[in-house]
PDB file of N, CA and C in Angstrom:
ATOM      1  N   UNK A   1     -40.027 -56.578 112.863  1.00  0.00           N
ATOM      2  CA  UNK A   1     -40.643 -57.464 111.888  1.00  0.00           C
ATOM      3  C   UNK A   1     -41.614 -56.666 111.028  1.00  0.00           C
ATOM      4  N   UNK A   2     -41.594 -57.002 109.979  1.00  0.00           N
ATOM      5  CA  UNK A   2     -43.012 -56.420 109.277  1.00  0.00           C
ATOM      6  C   UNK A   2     -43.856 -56.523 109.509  1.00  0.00           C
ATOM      7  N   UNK A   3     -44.473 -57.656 109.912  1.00  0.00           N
ATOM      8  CA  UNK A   3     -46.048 -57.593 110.226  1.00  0.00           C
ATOM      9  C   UNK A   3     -46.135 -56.785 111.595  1.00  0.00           C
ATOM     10  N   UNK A   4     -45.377 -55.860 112.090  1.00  0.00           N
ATOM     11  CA  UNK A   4     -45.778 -54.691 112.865  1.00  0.00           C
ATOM     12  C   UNK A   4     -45.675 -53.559 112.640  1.00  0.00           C
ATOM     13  N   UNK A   5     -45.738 -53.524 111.686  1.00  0.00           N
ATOM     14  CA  UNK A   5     -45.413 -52.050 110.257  1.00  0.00           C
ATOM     15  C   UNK A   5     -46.723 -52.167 109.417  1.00  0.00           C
ATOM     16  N   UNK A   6     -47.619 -53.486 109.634  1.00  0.00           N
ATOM     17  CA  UNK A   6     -48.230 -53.200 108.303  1.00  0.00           C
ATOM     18  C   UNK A   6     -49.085 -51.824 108.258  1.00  0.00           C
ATOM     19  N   UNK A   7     -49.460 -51.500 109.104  1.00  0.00           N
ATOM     20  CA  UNK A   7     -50.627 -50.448 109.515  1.00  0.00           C
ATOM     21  C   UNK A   7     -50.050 -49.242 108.878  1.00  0.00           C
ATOM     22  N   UNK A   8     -48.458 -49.284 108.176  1.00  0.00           N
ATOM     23  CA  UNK A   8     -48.514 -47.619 107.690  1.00  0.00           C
ATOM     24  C   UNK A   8     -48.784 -48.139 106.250  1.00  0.00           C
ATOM     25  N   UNK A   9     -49.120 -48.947 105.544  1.00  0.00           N
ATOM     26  CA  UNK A   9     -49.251 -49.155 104.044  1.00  0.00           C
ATOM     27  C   UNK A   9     -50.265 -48.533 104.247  1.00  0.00           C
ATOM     28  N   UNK A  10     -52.148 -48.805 104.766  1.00  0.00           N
ATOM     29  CA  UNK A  10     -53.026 -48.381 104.401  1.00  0.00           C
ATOM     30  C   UNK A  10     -53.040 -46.600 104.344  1.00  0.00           C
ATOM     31  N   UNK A  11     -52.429 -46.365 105.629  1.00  0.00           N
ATOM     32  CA  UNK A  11     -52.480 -45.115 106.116  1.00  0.00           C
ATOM     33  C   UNK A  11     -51.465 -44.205 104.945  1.00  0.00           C
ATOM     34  N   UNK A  12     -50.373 -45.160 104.287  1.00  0.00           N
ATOM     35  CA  UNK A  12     -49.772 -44.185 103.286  1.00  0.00           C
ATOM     36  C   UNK A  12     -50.739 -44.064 102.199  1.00  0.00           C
ATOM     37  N   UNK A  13     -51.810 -45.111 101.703  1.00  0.00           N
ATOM     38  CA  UNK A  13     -52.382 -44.994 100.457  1.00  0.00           C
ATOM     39  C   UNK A  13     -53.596 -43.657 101.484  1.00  0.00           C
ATOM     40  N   UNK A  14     -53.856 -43.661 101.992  1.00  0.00           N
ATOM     41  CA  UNK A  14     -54.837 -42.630 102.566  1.00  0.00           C
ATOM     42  C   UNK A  14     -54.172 -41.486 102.549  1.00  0.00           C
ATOM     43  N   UNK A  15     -53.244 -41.530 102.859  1.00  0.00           N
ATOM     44  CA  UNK A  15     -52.655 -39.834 102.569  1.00  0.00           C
ATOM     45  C   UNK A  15     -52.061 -39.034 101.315  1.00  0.00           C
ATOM     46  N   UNK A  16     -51.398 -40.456 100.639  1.00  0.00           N
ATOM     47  CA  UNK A  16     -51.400 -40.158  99.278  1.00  0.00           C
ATOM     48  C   UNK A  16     -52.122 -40.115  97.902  1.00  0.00           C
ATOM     49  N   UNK A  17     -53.307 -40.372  98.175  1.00  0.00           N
ATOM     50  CA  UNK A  17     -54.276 -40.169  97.147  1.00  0.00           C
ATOM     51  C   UNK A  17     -54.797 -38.270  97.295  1.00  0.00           C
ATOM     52  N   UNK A  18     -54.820 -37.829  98.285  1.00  0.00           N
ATOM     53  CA  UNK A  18     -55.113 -36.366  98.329  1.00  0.00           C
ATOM     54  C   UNK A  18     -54.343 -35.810  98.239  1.00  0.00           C
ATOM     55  N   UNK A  19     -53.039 -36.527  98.361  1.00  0.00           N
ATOM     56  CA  UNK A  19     -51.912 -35.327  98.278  1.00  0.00           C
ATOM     57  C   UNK A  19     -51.417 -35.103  96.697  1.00  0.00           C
ATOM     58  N   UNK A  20     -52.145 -36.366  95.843  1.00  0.00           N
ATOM     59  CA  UNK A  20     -52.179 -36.464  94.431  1.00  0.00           C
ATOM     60  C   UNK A  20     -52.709 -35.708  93.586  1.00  0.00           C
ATOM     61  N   UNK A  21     -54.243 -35.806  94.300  1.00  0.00           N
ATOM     62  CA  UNK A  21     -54.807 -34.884  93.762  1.00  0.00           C
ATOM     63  C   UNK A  21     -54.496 -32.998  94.013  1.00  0.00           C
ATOM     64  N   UNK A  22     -54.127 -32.673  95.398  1.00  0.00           N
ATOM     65  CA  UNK A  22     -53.915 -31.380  95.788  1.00  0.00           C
ATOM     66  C   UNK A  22     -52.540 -31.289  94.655  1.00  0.00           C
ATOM     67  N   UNK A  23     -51.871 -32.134  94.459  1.00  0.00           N
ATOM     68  CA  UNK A  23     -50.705 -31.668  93.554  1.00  0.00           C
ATOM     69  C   UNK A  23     -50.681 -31.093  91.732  1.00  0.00           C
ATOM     70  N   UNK A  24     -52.000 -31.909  91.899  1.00  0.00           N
ATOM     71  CA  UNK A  24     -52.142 -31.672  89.731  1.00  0.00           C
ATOM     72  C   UNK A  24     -53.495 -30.096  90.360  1.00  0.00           C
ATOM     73  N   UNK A  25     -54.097 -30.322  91.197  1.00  0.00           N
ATOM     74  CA  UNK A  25     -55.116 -29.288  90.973  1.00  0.00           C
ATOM     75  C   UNK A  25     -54.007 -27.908  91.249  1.00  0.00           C
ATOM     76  N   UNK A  26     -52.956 -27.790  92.187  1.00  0.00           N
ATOM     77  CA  UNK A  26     -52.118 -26.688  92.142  1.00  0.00           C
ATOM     78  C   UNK A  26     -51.180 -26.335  90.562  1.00  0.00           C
ATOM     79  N   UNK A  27     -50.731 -27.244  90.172  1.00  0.00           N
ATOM     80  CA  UNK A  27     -50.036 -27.308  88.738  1.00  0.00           C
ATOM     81  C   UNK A  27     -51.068 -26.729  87.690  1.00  0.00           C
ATOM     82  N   UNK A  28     -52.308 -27.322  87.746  1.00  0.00           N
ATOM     83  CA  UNK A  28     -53.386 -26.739  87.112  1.00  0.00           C
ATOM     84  C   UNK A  28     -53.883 -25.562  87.352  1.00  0.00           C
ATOM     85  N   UNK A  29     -53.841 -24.966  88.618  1.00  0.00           N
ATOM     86  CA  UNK A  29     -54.413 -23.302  88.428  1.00  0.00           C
ATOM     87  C   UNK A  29     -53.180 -22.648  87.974  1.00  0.00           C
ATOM     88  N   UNK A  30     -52.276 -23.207  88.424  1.00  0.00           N
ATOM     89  CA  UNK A  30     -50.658 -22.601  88.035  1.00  0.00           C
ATOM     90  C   UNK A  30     -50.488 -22.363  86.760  1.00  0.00           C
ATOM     91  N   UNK A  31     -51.180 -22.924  85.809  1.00  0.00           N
ATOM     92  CA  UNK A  31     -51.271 -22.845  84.402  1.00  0.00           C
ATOM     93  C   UNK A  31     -52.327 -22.149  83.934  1.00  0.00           C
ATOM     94  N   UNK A  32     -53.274 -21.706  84.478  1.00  0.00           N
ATOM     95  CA  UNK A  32     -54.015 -21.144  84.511  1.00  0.00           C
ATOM     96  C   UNK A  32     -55.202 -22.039  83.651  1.00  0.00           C
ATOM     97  N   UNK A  33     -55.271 -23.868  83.846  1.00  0.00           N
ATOM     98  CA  UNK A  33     -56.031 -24.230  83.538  1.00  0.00           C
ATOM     99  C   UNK A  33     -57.349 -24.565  83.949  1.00  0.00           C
ATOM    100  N   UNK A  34     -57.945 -24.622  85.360  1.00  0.00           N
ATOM    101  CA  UNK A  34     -58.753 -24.445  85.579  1.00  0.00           C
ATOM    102  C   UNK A  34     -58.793 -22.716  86.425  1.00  0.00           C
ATOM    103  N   UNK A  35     -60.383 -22.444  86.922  1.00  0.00           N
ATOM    104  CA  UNK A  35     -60.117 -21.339  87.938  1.00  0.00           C
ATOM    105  C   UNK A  35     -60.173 -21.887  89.438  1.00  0.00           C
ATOM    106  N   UNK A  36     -59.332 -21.180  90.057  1.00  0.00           N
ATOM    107  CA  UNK A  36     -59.317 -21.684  91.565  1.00  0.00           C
ATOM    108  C   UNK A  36     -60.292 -21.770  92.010  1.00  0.00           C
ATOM    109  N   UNK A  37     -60.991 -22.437  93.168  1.00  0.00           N
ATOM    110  CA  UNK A  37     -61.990 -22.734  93.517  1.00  0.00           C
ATOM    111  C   UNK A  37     -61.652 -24.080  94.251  1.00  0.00           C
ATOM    112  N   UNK A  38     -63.091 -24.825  93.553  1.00  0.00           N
ATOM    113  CA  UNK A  38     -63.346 -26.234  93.657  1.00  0.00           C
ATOM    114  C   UNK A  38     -63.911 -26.889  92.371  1.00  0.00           C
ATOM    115  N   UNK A  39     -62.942 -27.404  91.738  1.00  0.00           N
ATOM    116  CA  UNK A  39     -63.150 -27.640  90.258  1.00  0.00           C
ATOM    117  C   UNK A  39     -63.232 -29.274  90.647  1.00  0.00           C
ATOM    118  N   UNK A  40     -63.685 -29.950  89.947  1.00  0.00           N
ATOM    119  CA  UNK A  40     -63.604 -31.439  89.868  1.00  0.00           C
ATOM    120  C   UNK A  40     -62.353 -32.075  89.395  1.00  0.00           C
ATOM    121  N   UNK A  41     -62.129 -33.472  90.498  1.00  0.00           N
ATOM    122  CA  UNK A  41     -60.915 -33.810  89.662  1.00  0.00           C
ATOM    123  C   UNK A  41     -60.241 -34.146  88.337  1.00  0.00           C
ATOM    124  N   UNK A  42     -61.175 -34.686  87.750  1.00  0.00           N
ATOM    125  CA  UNK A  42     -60.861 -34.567  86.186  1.00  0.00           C
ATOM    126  C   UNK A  42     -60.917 -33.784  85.390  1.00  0.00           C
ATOM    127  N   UNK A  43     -61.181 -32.678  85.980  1.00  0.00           N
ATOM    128  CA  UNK A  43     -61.082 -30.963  85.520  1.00  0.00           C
ATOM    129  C   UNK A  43     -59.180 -30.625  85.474  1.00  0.00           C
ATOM    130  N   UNK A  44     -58.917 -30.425  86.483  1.00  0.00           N
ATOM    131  CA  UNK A  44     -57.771 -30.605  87.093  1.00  0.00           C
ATOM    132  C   UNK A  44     -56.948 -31.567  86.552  1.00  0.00           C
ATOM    133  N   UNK A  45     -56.952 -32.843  85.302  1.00  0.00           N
ATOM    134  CA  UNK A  45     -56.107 -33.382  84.791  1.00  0.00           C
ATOM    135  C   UNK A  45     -56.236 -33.655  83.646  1.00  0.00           C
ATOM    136  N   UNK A  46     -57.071 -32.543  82.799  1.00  0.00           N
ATOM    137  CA  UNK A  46     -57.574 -32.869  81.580  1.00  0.00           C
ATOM    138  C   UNK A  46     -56.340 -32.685  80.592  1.00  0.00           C
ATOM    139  N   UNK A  47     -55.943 -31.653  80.915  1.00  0.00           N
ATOM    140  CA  UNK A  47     -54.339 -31.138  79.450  1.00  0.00           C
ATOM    141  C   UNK A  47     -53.255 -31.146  80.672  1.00  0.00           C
ATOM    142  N   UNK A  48     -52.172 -31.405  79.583  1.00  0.00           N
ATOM    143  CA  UNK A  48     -50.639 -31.488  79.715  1.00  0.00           C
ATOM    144  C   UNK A  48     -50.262 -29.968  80.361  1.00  0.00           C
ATOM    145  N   UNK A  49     -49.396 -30.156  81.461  1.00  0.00           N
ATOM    146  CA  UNK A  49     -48.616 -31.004  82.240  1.00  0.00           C
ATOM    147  C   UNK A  49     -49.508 -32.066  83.199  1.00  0.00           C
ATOM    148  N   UNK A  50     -50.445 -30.995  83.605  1.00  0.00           N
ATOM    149  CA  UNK A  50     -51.208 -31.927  85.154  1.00  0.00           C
ATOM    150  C   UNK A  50     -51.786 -33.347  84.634  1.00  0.00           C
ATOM    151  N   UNK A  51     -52.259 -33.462  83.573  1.00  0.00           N
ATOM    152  CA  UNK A  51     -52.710 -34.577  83.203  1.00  0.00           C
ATOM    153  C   UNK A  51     -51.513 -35.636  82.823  1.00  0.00           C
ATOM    154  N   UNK A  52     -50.696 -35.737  82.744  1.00  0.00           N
ATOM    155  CA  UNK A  52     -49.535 -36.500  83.163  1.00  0.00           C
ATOM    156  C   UNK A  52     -48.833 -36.945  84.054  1.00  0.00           C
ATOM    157  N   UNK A  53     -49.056 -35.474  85.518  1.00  0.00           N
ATOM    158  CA  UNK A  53     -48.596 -35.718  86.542  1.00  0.00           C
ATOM    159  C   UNK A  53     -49.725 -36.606  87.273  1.00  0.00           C
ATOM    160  N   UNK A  54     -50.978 -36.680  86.953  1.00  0.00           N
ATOM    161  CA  UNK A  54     -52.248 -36.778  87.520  1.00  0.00           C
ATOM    162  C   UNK A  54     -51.989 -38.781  87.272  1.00  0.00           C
ATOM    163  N   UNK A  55     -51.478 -38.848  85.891  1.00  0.00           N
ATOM    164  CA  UNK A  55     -51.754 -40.361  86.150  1.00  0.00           C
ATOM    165  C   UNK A  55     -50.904 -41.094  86.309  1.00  0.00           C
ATOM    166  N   UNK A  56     -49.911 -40.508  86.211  1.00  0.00           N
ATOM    167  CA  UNK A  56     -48.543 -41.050  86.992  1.00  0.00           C
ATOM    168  C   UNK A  56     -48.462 -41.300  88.760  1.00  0.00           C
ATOM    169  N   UNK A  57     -49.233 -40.289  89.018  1.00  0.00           N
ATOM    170  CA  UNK A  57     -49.311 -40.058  90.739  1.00  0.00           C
ATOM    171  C   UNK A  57     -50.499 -41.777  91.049  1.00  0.00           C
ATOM    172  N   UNK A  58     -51.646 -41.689  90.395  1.00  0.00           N
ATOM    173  CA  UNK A  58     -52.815 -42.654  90.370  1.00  0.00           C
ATOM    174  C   UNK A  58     -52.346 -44.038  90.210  1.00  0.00           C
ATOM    175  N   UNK A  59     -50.991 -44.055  88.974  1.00  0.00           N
ATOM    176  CA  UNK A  59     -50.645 -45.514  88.931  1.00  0.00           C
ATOM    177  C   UNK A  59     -49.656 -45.757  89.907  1.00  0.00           C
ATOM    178  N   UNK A  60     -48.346 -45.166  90.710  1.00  0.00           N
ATOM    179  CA  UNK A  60     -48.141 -45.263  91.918  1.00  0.00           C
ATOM    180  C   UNK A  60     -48.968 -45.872  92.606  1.00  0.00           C
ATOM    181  N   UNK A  61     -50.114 -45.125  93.311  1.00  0.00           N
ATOM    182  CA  UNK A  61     -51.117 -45.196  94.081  1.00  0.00           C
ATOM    183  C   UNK A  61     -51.806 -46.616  93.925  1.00  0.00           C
ATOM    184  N   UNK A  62     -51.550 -46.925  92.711  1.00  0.00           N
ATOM    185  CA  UNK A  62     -52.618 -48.494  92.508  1.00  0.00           C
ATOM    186  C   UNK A  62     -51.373 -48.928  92.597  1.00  0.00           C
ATOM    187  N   UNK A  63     -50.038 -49.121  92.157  1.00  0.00           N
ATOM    188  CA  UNK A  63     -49.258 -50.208  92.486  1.00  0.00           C
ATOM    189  C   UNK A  63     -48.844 -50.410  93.966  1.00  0.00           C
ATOM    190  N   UNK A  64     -48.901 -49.253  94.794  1.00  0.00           N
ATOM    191  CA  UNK A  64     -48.436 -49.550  96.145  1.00  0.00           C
ATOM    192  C   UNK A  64     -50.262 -50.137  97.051  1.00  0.00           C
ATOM    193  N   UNK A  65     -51.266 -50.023  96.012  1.00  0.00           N
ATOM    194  CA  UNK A  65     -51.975 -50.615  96.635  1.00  0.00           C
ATOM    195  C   UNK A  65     -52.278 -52.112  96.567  1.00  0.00           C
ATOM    196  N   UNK A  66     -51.900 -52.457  95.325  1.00  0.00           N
ATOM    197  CA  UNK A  66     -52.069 -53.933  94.925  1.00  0.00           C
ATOM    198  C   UNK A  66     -50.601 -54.585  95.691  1.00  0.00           C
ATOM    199  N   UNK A  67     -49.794 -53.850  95.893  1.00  0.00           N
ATOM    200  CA  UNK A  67     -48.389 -54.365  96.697  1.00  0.00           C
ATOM    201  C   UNK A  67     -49.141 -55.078  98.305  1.00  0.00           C
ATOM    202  N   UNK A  68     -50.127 -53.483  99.013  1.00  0.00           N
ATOM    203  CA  UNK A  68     -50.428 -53.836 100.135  1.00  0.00           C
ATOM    204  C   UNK A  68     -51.183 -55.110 100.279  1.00  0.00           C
ATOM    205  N   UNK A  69     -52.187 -55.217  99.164  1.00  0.00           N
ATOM    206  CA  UNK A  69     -52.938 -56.430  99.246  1.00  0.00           C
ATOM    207  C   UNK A  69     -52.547 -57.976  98.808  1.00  0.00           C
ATOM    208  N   UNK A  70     -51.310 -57.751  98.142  1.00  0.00           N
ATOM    209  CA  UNK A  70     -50.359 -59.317  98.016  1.00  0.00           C
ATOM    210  C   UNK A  70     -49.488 -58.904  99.185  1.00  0.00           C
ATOM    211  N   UNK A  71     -49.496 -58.290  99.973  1.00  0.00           N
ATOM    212  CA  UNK A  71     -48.554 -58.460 100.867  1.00  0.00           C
ATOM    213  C   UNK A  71     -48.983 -58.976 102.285  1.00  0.00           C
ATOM    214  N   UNK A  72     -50.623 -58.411 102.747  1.00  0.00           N
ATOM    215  CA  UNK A  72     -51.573 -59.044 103.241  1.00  0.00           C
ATOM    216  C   UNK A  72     -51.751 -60.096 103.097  1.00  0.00           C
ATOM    217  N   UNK A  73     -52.170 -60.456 102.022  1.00  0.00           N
ATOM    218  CA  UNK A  73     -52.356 -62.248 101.816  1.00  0.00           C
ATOM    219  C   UNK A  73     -51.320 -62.938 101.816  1.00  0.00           C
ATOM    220  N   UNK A  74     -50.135 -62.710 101.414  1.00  0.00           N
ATOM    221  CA  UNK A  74     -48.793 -63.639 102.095  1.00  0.00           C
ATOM    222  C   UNK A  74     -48.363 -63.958 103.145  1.00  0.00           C
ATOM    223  N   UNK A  75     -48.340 -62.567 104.033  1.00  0.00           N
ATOM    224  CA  UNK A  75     -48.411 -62.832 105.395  1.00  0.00           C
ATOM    225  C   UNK A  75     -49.384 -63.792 106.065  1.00  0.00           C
ATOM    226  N   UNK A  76     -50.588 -63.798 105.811  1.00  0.00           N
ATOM    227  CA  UNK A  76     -52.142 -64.383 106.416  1.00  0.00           C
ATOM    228  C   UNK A  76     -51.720 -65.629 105.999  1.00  0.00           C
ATOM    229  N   UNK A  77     -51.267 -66.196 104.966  1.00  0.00           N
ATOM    230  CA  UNK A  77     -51.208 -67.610 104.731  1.00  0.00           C
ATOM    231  C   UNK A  77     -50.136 -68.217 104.845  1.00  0.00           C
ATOM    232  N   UNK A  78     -49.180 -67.333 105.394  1.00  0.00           N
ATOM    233  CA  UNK A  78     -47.747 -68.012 105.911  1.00  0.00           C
ATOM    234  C   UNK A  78     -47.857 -68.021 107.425  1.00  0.00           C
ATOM    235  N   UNK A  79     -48.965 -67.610 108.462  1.00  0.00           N
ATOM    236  CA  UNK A  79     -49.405 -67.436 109.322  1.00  0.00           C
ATOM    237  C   UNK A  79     -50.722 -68.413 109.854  1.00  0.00           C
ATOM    238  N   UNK A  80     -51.332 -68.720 108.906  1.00  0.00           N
ATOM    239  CA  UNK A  80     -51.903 -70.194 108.616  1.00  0.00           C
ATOM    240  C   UNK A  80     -51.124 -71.617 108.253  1.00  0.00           C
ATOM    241  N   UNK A  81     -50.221 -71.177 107.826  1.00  0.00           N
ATOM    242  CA  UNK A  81     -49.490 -72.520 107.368  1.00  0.00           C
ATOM    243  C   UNK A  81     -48.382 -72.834 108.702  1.00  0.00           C
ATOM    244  N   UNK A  82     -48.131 -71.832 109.439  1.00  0.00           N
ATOM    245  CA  UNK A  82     -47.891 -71.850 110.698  1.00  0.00           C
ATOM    246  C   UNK A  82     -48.550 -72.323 111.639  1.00  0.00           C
ATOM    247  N   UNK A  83     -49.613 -72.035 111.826  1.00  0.00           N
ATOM    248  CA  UNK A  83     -50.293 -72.308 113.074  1.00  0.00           C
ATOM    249  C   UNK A  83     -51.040 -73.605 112.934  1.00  0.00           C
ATOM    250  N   UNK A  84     -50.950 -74.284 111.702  1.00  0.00           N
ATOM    251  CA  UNK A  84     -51.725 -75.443 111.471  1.00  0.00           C
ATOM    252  C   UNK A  84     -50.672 -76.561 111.158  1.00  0.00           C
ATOM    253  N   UNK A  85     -49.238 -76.080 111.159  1.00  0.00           N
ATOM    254  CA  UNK A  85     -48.202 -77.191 110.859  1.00  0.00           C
ATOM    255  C   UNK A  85     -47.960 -77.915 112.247  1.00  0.00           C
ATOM    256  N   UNK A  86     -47.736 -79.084 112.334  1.00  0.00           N
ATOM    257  CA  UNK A  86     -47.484 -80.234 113.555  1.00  0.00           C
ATOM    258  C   UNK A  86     -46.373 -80.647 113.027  1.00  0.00           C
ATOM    259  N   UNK A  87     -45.365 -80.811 114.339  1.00  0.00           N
ATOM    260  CA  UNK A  87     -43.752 -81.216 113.709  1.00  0.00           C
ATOM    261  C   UNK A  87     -44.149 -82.812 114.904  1.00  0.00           C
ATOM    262  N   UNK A  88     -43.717 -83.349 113.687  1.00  0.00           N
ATOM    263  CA  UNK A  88     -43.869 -84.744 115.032  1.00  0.00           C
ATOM    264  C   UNK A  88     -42.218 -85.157 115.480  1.00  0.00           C
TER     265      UNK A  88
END
């Protein structure tokens, strides 16, 4: 069933937000647009390519998060509408 799966949505948005960022900041020294180090993230997605890959990766990231949170509340209230229905 799904509602015994839900626990990898959060845990995917937790792993994929760094792996977003580790991806445009590598594309970006690769271009030799920032210097390696520890540059800030919007350093790292200021010019084309990374800054394309950067907000493409971010809007993913918000749609599979707004997915998790209508998907939460559907469950919770089809789970309420359960436990409070009486069949006479």
């Amino acid at each position: 069933m799904l509602t015994d799966r839900l626990h990898l949505f959060p845990l995917f948005i937790v792993i994929y937000v760094p792996v977003s960022f580790c991806i445009t900041y590598i594309i970006a020294v690769a271009n030799k647009h920032v210097e390696p180090g520890f540059p800030y993230i919007s350093d790292t997605g200021t010019l084309p390519p990374e800054s394309c890959v950067f907000g493409q990766l971010l809007n993913i990231g918000a749609v599979v998060g707004k997915l998790l949170i209508d998907l939460y509340i559907v469950i919770y209230q089809v789970q309420s509408v359960n436990e409070n229905h009486v069949v006479f």
